[in-house]
C-alpha atoms as a PDB file:
ATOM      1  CA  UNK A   1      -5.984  56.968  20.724  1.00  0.00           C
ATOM      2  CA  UNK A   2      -3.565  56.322  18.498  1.00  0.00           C
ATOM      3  CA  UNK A   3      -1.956  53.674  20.827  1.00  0.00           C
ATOM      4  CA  UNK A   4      -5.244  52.098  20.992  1.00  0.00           C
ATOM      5  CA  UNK A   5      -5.618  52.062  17.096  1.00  0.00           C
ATOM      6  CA  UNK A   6      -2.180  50.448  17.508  1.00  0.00           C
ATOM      7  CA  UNK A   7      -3.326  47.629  19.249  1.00  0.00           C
ATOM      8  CA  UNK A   8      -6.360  46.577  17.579  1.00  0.00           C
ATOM      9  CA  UNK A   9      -4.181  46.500  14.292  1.00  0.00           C
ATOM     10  CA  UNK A  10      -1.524  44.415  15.841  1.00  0.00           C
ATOM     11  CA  UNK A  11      -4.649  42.293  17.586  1.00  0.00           C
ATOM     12  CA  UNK A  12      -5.812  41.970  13.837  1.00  0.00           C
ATOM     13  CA  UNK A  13      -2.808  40.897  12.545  1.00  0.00           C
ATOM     14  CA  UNK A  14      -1.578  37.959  15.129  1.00  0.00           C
ATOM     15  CA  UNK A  15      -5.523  36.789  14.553  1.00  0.00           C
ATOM     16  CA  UNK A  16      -4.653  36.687  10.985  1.00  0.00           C
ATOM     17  CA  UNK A  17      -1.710  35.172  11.097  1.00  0.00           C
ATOM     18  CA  UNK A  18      -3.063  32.429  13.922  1.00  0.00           C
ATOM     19  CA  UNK A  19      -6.046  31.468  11.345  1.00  0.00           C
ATOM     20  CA  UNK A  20      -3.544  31.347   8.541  1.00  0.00           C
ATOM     21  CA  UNK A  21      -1.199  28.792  10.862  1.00  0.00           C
ATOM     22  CA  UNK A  22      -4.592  27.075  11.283  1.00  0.00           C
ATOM     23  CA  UNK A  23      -5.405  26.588   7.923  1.00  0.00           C
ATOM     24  CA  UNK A  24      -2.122  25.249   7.278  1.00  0.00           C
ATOM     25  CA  UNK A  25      -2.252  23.028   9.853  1.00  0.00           C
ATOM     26  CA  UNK A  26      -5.083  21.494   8.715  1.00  0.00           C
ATOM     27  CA  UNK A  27      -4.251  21.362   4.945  1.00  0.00           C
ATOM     28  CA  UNK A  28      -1.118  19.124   6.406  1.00  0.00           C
ATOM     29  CA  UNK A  29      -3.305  16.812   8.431  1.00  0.00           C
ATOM     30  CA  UNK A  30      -5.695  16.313   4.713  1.00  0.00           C
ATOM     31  CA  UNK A  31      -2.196  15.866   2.762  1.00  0.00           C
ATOM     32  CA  UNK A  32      -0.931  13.611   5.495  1.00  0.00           C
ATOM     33  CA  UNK A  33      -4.014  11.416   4.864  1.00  0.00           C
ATOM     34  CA  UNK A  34      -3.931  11.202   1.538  1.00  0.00           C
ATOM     35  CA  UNK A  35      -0.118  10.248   1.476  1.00  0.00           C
ATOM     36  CA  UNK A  36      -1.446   7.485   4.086  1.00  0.00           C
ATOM     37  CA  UNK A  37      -3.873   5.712   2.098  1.00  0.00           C
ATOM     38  CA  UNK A  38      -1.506   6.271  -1.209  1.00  0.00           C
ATOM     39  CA  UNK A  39       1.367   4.400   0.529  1.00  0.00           C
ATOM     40  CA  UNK A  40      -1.046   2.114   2.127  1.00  0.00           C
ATOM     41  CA  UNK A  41      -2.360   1.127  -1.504  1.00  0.00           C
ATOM     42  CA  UNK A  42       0.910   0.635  -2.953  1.00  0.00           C
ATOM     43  CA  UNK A  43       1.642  -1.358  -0.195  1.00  0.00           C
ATOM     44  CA  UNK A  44      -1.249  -4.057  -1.249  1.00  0.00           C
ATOM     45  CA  UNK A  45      -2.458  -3.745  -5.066  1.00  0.00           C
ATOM     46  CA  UNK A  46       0.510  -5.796  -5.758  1.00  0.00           C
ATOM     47  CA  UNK A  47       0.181  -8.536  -3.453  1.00  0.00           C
ATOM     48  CA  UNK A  48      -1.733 -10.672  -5.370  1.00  0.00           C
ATOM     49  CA  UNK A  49       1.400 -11.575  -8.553  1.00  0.00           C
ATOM     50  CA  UNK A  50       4.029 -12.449  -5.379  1.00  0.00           C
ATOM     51  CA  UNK A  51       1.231 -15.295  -4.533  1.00  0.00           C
ATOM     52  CA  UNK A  52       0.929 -16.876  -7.905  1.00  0.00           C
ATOM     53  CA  UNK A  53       3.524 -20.042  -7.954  1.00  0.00           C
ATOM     54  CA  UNK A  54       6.098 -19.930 -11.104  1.00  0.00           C
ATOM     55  CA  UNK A  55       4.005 -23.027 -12.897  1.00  0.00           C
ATOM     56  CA  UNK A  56       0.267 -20.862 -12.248  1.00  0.00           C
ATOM     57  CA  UNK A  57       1.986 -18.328 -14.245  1.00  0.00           C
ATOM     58  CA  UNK A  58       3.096 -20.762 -16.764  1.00  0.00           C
ATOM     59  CA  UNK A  59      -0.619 -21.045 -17.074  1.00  0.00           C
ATOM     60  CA  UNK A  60      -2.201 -18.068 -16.906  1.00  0.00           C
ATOM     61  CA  UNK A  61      -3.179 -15.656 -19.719  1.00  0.00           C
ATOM     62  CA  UNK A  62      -3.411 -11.756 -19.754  1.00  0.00           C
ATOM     63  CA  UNK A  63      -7.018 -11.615 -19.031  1.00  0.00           C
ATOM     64  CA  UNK A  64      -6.884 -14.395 -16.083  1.00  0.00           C
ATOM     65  CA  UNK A  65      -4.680 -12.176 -14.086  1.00  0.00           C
ATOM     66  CA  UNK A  66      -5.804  -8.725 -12.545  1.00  0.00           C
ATOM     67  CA  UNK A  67      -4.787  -5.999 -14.586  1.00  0.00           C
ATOM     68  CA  UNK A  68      -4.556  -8.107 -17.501  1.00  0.00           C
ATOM     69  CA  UNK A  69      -0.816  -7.580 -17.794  1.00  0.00           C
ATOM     70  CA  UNK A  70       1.307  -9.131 -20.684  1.00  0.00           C
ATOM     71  CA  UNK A  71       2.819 -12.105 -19.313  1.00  0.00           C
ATOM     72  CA  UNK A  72       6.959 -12.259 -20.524  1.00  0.00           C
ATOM     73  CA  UNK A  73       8.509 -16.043 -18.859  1.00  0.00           C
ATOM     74  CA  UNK A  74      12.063 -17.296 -18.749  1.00  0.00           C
ATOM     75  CA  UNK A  75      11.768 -21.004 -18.139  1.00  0.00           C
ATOM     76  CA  UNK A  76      15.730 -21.543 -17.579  1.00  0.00           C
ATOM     77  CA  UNK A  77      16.035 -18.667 -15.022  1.00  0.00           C
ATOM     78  CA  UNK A  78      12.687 -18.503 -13.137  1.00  0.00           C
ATOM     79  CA  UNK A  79      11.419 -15.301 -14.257  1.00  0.00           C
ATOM     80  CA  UNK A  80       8.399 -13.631 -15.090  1.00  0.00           C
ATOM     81  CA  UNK A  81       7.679 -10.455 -16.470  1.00  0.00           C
ATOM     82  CA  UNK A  82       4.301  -8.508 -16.266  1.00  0.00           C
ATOM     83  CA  UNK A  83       4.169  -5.502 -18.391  1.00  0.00           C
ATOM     84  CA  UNK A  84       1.074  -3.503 -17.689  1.00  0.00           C
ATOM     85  CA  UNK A  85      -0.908  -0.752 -20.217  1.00  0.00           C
ATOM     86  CA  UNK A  86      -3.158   0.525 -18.528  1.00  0.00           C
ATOM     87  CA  UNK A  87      -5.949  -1.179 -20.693  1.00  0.00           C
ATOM     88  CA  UNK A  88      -9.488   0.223 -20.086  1.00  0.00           C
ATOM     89  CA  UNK A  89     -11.286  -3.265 -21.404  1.00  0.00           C
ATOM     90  CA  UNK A  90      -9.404  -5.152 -19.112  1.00  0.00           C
ATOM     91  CA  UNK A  91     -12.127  -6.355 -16.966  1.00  0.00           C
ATOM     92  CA  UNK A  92     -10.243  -7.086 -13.874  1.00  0.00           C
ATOM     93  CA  UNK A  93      -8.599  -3.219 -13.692  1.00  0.00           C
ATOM     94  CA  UNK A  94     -10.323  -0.924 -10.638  1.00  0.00           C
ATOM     95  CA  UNK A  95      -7.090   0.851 -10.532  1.00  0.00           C
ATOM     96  CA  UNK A  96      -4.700   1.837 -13.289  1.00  0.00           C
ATOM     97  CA  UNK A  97      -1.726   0.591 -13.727  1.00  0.00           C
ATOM     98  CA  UNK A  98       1.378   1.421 -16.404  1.00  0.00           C
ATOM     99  CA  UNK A  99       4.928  -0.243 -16.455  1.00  0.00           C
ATOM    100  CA  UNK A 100       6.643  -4.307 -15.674  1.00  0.00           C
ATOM    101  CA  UNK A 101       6.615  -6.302 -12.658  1.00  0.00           C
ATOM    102  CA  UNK A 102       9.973  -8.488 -12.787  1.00  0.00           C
ATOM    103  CA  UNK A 103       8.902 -11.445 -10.109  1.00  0.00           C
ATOM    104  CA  UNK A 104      12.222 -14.060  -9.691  1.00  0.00           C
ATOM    105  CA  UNK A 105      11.432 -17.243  -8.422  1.00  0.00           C
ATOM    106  CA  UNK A 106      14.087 -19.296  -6.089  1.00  0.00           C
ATOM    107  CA  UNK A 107      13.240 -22.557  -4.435  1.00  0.00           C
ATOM    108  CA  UNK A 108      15.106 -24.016  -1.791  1.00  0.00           C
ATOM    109  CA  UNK A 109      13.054 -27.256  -1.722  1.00  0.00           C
ATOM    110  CA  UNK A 110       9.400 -28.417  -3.079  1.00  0.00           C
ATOM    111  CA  UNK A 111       7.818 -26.415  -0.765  1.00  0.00           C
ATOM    112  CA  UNK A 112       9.778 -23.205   0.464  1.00  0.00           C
ATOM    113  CA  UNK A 113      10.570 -20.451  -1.972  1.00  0.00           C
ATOM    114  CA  UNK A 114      11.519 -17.052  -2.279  1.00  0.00           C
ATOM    115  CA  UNK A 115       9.744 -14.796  -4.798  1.00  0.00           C
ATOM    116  CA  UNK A 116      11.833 -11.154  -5.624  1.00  0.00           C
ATOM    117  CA  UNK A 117       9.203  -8.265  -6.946  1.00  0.00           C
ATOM    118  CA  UNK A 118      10.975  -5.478  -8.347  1.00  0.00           C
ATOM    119  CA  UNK A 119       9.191  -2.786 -10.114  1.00  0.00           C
ATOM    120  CA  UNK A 120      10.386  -1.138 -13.296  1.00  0.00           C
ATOM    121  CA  UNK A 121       8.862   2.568 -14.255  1.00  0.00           C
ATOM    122  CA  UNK A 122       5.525   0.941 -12.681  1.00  0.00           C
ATOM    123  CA  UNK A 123       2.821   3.406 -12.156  1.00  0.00           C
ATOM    124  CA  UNK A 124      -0.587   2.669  -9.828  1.00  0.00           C
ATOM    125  CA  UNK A 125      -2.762   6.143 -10.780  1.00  0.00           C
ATOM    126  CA  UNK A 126      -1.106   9.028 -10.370  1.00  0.00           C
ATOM    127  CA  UNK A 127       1.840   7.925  -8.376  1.00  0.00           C
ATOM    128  CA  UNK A 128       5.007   5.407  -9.028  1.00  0.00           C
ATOM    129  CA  UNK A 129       6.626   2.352  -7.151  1.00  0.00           C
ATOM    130  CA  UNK A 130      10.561   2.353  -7.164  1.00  0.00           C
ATOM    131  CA  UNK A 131      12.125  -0.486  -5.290  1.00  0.00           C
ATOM    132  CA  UNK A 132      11.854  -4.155  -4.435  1.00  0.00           C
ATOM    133  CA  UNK A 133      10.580  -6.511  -2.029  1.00  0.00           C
ATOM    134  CA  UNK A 134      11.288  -9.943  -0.628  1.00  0.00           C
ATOM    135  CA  UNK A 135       8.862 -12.912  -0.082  1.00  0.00           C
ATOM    136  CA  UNK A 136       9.828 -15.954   1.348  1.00  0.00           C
ATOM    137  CA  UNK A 137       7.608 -19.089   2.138  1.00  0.00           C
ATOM    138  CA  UNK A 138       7.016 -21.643   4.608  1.00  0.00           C
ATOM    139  CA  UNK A 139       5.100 -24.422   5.056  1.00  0.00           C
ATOM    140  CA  UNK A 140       3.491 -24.893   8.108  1.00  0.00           C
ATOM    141  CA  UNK A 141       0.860 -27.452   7.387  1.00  0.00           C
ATOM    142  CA  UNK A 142      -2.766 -27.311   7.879  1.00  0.00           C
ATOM    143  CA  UNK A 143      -3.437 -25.829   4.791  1.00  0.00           C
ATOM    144  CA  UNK A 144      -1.632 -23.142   5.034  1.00  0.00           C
ATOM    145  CA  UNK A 145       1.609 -20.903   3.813  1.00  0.00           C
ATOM    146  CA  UNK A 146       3.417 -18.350   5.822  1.00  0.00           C
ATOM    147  CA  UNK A 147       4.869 -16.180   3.824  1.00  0.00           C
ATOM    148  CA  UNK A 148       7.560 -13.677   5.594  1.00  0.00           C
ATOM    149  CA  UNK A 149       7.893 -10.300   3.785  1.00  0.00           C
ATOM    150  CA  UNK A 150      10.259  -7.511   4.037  1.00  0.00           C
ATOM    151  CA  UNK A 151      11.382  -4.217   1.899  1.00  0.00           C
ATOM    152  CA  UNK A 152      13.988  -1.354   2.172  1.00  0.00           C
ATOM    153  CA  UNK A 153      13.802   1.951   0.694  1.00  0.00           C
ATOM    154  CA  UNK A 154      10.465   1.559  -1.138  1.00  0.00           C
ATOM    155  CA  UNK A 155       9.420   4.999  -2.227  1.00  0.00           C
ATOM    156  CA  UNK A 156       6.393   6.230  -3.536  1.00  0.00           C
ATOM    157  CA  UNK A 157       6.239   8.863  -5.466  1.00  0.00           C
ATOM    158  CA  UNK A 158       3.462  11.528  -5.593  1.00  0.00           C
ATOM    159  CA  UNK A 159       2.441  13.078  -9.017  1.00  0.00           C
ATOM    160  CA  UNK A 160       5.150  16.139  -8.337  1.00  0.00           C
ATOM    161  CA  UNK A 161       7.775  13.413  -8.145  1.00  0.00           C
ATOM    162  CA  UNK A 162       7.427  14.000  -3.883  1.00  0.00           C
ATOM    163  CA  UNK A 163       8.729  11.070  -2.520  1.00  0.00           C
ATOM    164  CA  UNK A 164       7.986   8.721   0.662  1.00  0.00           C
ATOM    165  CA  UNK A 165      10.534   6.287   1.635  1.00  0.00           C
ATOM    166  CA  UNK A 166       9.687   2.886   4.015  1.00  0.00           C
ATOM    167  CA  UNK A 167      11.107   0.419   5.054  1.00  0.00           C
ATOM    168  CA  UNK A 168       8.884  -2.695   6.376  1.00  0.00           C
ATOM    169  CA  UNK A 169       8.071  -6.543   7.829  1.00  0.00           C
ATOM    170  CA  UNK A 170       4.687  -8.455   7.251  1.00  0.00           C
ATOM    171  CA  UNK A 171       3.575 -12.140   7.543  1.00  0.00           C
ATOM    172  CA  UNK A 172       1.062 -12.878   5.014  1.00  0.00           C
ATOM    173  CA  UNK A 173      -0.534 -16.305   6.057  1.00  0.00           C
ATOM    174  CA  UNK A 174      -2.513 -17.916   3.081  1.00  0.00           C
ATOM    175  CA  UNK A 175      -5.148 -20.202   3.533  1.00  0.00           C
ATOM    176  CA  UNK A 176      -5.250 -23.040   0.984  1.00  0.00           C
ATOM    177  CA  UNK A 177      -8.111 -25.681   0.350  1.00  0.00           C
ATOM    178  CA  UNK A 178      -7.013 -28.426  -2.379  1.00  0.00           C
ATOM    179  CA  UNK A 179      -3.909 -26.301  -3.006  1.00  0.00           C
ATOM    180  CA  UNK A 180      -5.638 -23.640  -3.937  1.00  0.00           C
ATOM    181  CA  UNK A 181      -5.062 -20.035  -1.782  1.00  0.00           C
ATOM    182  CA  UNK A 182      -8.275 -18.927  -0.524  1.00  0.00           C
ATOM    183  CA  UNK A 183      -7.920 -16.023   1.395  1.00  0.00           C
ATOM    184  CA  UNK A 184      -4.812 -13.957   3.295  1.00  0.00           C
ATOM    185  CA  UNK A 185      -4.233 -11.959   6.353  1.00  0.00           C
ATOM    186  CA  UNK A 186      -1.037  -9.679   6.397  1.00  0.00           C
ATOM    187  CA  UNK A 187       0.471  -8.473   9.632  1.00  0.00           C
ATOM    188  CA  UNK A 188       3.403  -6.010  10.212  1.00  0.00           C
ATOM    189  CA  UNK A 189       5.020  -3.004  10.808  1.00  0.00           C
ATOM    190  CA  UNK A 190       6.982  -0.759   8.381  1.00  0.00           C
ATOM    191  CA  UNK A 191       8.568   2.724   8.849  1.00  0.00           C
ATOM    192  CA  UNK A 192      10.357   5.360   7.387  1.00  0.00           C
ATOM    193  CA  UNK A 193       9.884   9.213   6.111  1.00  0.00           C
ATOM    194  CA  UNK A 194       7.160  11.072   4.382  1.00  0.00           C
ATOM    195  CA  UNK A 195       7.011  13.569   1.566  1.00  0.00           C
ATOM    196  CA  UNK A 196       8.170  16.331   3.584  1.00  0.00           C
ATOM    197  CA  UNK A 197      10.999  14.617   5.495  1.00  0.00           C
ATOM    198  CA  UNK A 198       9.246  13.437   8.707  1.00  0.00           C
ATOM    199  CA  UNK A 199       9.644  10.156  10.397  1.00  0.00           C
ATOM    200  CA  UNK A 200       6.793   8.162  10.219  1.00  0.00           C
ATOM    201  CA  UNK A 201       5.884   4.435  11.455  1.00  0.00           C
ATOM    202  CA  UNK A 202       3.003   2.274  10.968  1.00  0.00           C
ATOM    203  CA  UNK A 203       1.804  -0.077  14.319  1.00  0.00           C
ATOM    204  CA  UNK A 204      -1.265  -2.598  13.711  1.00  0.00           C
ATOM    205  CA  UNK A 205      -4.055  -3.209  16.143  1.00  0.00           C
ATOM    206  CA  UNK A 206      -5.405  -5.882  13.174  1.00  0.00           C
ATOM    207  CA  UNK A 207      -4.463  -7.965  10.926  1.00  0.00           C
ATOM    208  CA  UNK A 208      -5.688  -7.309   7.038  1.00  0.00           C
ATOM    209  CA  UNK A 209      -7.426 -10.033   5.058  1.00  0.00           C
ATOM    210  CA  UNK A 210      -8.110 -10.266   1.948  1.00  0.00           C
ATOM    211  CA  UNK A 211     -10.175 -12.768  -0.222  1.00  0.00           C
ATOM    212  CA  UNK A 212      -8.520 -14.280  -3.013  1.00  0.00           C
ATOM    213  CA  UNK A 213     -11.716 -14.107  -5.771  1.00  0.00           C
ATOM    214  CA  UNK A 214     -12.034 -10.482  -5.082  1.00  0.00           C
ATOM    215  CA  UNK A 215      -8.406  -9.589  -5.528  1.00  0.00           C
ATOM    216  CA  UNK A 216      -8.707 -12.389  -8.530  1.00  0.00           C
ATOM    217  CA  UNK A 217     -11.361  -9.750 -10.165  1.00  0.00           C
ATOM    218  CA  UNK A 218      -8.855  -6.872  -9.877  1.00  0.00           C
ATOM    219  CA  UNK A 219     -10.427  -5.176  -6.008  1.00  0.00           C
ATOM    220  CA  UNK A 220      -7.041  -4.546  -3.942  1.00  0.00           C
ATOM    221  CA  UNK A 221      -8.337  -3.124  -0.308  1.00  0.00           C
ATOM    222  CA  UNK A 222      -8.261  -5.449   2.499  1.00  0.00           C
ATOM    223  CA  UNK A 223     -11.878  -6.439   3.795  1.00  0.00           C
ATOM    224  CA  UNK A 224     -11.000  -5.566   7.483  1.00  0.00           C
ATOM    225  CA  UNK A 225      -7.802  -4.438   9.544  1.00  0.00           C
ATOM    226  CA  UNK A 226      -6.929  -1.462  11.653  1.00  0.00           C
ATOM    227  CA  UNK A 227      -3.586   0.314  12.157  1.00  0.00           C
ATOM    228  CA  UNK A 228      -2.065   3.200  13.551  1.00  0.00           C
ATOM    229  CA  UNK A 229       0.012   5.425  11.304  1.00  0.00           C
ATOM    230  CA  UNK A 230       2.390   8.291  13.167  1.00  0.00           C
ATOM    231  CA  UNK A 231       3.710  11.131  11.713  1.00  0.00           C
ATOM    232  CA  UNK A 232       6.600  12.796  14.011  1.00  0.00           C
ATOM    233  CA  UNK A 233       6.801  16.321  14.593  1.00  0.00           C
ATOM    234  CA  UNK A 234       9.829  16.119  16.943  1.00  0.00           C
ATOM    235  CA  UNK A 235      11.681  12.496  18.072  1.00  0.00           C
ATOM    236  CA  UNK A 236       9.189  12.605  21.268  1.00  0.00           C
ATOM    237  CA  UNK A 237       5.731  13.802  19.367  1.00  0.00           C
ATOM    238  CA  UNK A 238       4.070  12.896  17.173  1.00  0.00           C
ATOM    239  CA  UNK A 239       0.334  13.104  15.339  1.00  0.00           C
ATOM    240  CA  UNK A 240      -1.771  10.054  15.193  1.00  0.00           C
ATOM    241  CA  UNK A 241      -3.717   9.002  12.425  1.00  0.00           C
ATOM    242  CA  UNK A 242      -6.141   5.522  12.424  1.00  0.00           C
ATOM    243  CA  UNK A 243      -6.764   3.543   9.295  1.00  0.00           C
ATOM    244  CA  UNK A 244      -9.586   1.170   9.424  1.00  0.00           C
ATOM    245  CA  UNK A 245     -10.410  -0.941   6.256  1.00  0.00           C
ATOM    246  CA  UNK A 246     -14.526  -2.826   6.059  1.00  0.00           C
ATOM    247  CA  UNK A 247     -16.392  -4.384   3.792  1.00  0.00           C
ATOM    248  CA  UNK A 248     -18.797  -1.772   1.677  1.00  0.00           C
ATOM    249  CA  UNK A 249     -20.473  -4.972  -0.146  1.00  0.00           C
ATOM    250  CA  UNK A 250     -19.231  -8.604  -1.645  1.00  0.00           C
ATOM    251  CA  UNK A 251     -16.142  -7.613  -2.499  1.00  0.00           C
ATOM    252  CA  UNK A 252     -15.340  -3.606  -2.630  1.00  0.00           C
ATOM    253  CA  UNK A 253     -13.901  -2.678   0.415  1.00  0.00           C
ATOM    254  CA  UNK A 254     -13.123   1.040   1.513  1.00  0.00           C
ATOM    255  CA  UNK A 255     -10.483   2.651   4.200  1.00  0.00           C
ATOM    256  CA  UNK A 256     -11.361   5.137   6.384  1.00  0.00           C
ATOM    257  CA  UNK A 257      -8.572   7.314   8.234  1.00  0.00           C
ATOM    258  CA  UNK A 258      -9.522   9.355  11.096  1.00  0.00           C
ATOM    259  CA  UNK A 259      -7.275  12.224  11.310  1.00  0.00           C
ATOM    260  CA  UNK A 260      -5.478  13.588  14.815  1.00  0.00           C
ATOM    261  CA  UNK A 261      -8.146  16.276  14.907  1.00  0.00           C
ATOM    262  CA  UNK A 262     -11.113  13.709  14.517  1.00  0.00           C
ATOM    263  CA  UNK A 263     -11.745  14.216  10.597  1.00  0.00           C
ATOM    264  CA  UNK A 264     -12.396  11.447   8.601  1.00  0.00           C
ATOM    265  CA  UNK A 265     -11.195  10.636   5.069  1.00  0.00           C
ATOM    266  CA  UNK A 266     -12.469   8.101   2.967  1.00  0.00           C
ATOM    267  CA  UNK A 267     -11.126   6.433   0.107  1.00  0.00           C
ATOM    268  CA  UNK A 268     -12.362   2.877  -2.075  1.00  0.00           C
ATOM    269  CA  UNK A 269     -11.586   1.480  -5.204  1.00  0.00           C
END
């Protein structure tokens, strides 16, 4: 009897212990997503101020670029400064964003240039951007610019100061009518490490696009797209996660990632 009592106890205990490895399991798969689409988004709400040309800056004023940033230029050395504060009657602000964009313009002819974004203290909600990235562009004709991008060591960090470090490649190719950019697709691949030290890597099935008036009036999600982020449990396995971005109406967009298990997440801005 009492061996039997035994048993049931020890029974009772692996079962509790199984549903507790369950539940953290899954509380890893819904933290795994939302470190996803938090990467993904500091991936793109910036986009838009590496695609504005040195002289369009020279032009512009606070409230005609998204985020309605202060706008700081050096003339002699090809610089522009974008000092954000977060101001809730900017009209073009759907996320929040505190701290400078440096943006360094180089041009190696009248048409192909490289533009250097470095962020300094720059906040996007509740997490930060350390790091910088490279843009250079090429005219291909037809209208429109390729644009080659690549980073190293971007991190993100979480609101615990959790950090997620990539490393990445795109093509952006802009579509311009009467020199004006019209719309974007980006293509790439990036990888790296998440917040608790695990490999991860990013492989798209589509392309994002983006429309240039909606990113213009301060929206940052791509319109469509589809990609495949992996999280790596050991070098040979890994968890799959799939990130689709639509169209909700003319111009707010939302992301849906469909966890390993099936679950869905949502997120728009």
């Amino acid at each position: 009897m009492k061996k039997l009592i035994f048993l049931l106890s020890l029974a009772s205990i692996l079962a509790s212990c199984s549903n507790d490895v369950e539940r953290a399991i899954t509380t890893d798969l819904q933290v795994e997503g939302r470190e996803l689409f938090r990467t993904s988004l500091a991936l793109e709400e910036g986009l838009r101020y590496a695609f504005y040309s040195f002289e369009e800056y020279q032009q512009a004023l606070t409230d005609t670029l998204p985020g309605c940033p202060l706008i700081e230029i050096s003339e002699s050395e090809q610089k522009v400064k974008l000092t954000f504060s977060n101001d809730p009657n900017c009209p073009s602000q759907k996320v929040r964003r505190a701290g400078v964009i440096n943006l360094d313009f180089f041009y190696f002819n009248l048409r192909d240039r490289r533009v250097l974004l470095r962020y300094e203290d720059y906040q996007v909600n509740d997490f930060k951007i350390q790091g910088e990235r490279v843009f250079d562009s090429f005219f291909n004709g037809d209208n429109q610019n390729s644009w080659m991008e690549s980073f190293e060591e971007l991190v993100i960090l979480d609101q615990f100061d959790n950090s997620t470090k990539i490393n990445g490649n795109y093509e952006h190719q802009l579509l311009k009518v009467d020199n004006r950019i019209q719309s974007f697709t980006s293509i790439g691949n990036l990888s790296g490490r998440n917040l608790t030290g695990r490999p991860l890597k990013m492989t798209q099935i589509a392309p994002r696009q983006y429309v240039i008036n909606c990113l213009n009036e301060g929206f940052v999600i791509a319109r469509d797209g589809e990609e495949i982020w992996e999280i790596f449990r050991t070098p040979d396995r890994s968890l799959a996660h799939r990130m689709t971005f639509s169209i909700e109406n003319i111009c707010a967009s939302k992301v849906d990632i469909q966890l390993s298990d099936g679950r869905l997440l949502t997120f728009n801005y």
